[in-house]
C-alpha atoms as a PDB file:
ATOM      1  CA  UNK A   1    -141.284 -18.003 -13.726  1.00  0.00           C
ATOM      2  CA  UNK A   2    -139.910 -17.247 -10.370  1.00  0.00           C
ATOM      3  CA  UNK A   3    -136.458 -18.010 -11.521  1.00  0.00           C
ATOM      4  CA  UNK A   4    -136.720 -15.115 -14.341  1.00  0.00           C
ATOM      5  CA  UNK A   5    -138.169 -12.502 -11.572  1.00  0.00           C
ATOM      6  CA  UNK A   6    -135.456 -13.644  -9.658  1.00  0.00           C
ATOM      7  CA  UNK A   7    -132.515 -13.516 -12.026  1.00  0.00           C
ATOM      8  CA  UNK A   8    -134.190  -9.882 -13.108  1.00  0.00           C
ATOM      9  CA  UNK A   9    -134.164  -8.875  -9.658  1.00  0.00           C
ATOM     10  CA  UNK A  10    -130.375 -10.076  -8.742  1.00  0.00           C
ATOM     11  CA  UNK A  11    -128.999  -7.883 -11.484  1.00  0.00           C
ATOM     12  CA  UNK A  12    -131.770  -5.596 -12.311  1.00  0.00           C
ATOM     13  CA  UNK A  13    -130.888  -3.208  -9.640  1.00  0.00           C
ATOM     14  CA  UNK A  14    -128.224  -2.358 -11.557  1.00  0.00           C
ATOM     15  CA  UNK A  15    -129.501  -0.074 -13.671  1.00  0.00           C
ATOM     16  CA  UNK A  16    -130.964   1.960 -10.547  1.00  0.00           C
ATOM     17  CA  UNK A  17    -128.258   1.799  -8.475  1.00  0.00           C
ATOM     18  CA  UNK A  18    -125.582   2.457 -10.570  1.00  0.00           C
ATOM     19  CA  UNK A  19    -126.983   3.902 -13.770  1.00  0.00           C
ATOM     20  CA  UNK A  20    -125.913   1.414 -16.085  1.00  0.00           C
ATOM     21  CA  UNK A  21    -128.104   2.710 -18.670  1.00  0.00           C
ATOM     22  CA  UNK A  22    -129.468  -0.753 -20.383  1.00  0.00           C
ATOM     23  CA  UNK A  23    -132.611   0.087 -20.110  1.00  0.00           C
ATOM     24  CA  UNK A  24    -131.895   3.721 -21.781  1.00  0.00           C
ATOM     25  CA  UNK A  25    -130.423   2.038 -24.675  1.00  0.00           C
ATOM     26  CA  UNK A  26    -133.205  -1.147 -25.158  1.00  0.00           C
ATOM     27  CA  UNK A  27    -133.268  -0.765 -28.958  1.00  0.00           C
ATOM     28  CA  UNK A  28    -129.504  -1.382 -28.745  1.00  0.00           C
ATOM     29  CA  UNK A  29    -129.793  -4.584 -25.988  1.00  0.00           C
ATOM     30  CA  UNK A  30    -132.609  -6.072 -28.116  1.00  0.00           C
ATOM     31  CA  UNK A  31    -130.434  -6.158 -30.883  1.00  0.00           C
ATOM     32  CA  UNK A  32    -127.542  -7.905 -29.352  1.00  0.00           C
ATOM     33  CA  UNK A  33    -130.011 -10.475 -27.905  1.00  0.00           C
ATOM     34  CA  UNK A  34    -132.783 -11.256 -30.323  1.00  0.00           C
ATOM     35  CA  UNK A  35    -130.732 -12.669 -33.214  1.00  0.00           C
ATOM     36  CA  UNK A  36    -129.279 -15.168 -30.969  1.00  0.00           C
ATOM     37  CA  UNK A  37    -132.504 -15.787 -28.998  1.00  0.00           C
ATOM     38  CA  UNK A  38    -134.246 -16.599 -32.341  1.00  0.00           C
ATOM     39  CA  UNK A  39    -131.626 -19.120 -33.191  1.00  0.00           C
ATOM     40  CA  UNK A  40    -131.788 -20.945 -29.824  1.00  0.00           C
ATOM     41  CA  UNK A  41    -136.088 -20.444 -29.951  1.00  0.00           C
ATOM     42  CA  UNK A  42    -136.020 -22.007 -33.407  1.00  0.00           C
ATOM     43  CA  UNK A  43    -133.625 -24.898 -32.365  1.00  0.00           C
ATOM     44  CA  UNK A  44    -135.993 -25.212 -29.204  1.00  0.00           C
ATOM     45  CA  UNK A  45    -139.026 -25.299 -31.492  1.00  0.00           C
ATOM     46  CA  UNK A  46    -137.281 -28.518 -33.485  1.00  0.00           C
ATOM     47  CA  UNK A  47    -136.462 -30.325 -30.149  1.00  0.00           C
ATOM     48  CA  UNK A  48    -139.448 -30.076 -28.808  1.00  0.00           C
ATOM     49  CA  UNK A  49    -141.174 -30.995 -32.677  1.00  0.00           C
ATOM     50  CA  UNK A  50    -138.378 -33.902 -33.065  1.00  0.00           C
ATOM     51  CA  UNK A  51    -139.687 -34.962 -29.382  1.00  0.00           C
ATOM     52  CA  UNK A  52    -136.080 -34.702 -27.917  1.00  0.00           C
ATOM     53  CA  UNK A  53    -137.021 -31.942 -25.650  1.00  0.00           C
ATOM     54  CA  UNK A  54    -140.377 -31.135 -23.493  1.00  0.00           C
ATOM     55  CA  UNK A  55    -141.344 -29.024 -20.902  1.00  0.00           C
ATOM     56  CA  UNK A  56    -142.674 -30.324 -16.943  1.00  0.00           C
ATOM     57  CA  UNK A  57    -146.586 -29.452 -17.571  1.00  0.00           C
ATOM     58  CA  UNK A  58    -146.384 -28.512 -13.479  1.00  0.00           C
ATOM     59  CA  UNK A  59    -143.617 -26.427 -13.758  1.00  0.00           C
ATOM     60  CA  UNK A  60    -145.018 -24.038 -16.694  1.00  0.00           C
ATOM     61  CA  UNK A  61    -148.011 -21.214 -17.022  1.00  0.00           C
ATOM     62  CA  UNK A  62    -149.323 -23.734 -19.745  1.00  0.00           C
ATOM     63  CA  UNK A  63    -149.247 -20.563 -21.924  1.00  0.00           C
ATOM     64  CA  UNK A  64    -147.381 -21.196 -25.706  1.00  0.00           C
ATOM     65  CA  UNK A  65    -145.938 -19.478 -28.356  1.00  0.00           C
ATOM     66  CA  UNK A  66    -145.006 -20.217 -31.507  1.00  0.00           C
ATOM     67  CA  UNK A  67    -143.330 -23.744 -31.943  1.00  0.00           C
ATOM     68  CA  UNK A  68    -145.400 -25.013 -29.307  1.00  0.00           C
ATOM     69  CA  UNK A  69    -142.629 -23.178 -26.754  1.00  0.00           C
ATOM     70  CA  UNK A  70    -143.934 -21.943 -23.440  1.00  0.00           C
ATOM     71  CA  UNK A  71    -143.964 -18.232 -22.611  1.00  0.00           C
ATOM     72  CA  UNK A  72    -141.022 -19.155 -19.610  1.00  0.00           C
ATOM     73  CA  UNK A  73    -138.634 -20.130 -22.532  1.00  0.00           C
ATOM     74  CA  UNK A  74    -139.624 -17.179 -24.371  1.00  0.00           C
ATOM     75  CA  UNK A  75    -139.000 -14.592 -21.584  1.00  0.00           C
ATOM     76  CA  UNK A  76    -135.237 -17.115 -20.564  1.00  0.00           C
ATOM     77  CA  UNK A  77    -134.183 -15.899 -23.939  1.00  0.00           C
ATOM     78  CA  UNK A  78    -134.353 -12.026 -23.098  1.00  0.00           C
ATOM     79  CA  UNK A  79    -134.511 -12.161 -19.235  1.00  0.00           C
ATOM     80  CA  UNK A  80    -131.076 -13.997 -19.197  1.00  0.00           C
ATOM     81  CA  UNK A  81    -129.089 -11.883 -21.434  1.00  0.00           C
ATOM     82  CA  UNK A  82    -130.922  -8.930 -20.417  1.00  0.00           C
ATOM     83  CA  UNK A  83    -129.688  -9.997 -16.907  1.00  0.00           C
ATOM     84  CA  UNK A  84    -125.938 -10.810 -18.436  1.00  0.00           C
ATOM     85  CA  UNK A  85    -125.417  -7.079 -19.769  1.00  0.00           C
ATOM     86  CA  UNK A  86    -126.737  -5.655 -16.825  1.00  0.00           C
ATOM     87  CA  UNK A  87    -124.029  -7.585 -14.884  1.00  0.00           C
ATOM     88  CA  UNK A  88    -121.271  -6.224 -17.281  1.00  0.00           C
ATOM     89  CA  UNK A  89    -122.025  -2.900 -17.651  1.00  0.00           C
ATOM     90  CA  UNK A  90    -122.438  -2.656 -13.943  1.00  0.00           C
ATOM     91  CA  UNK A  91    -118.791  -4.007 -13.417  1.00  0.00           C
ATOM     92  CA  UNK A  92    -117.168  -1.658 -15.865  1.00  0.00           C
ATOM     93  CA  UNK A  93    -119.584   1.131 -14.212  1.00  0.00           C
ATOM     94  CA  UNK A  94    -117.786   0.447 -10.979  1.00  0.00           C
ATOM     95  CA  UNK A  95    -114.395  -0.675 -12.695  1.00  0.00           C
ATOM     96  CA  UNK A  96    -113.953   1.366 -15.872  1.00  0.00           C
ATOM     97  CA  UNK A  97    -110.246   0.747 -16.404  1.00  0.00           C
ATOM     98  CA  UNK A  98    -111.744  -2.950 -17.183  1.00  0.00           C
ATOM     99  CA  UNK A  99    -113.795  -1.557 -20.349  1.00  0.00           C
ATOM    100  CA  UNK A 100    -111.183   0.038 -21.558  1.00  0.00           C
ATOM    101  CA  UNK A 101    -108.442  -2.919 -21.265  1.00  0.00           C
ATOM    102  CA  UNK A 102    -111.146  -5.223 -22.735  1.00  0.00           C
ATOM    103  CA  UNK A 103    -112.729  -3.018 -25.375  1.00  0.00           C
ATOM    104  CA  UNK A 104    -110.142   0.132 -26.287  1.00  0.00           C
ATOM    105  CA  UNK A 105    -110.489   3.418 -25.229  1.00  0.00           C
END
């Protein structure tokens, strides 16, 4: 859990600093991250069903979810991305000639 506060933290500042505007746009994040987060929770879920994968009972809240997947995976799946297009759109905030070479005017 302190690695998602952290992660939020390192790039969450971001969006007060320099206005980034993810967070005024959420309904438009969640849907770039939640149908790939699904995928990756279901395919968790069957790991951890299939016993291939598990989860350190010290290292966890001991709070689950669906699938039998701890709340810390849930929250990786959004905190992480959430965290990746904060980092982008603060680069193209401060460099916007890089938007519009990657992505068109």
């Amino acid at each position: 859990m302190a690695m998602l506060i952290f992660t939020l933290c390192g790039s969450g500042w971001l969006e007060v600093v320099l206005k980034t505007g993810v967070l005024r746009r959420l309904k438009r994040a969640a849907l770039s991250i939640f149908p790939i987060s699904t995928c990756f929770l279901i395919w968790d879920g069957y790991a951890i069903a299939q016993g291939h994968w598990f989860f350190d009972r010290s290292q966890i809240l001991g709070i689950y979810g669906p699938f039998s997947i701890p709340l810390e995976e849930y929250l990786f799946f959004i905190v992480v991305p959430l965290a990746a297009i904060l980092t982008l759109e603060g680069i193209t905030t401060v460099k916007p000639h890089w938007r519009k070479r990657e992505f068109g005017e």
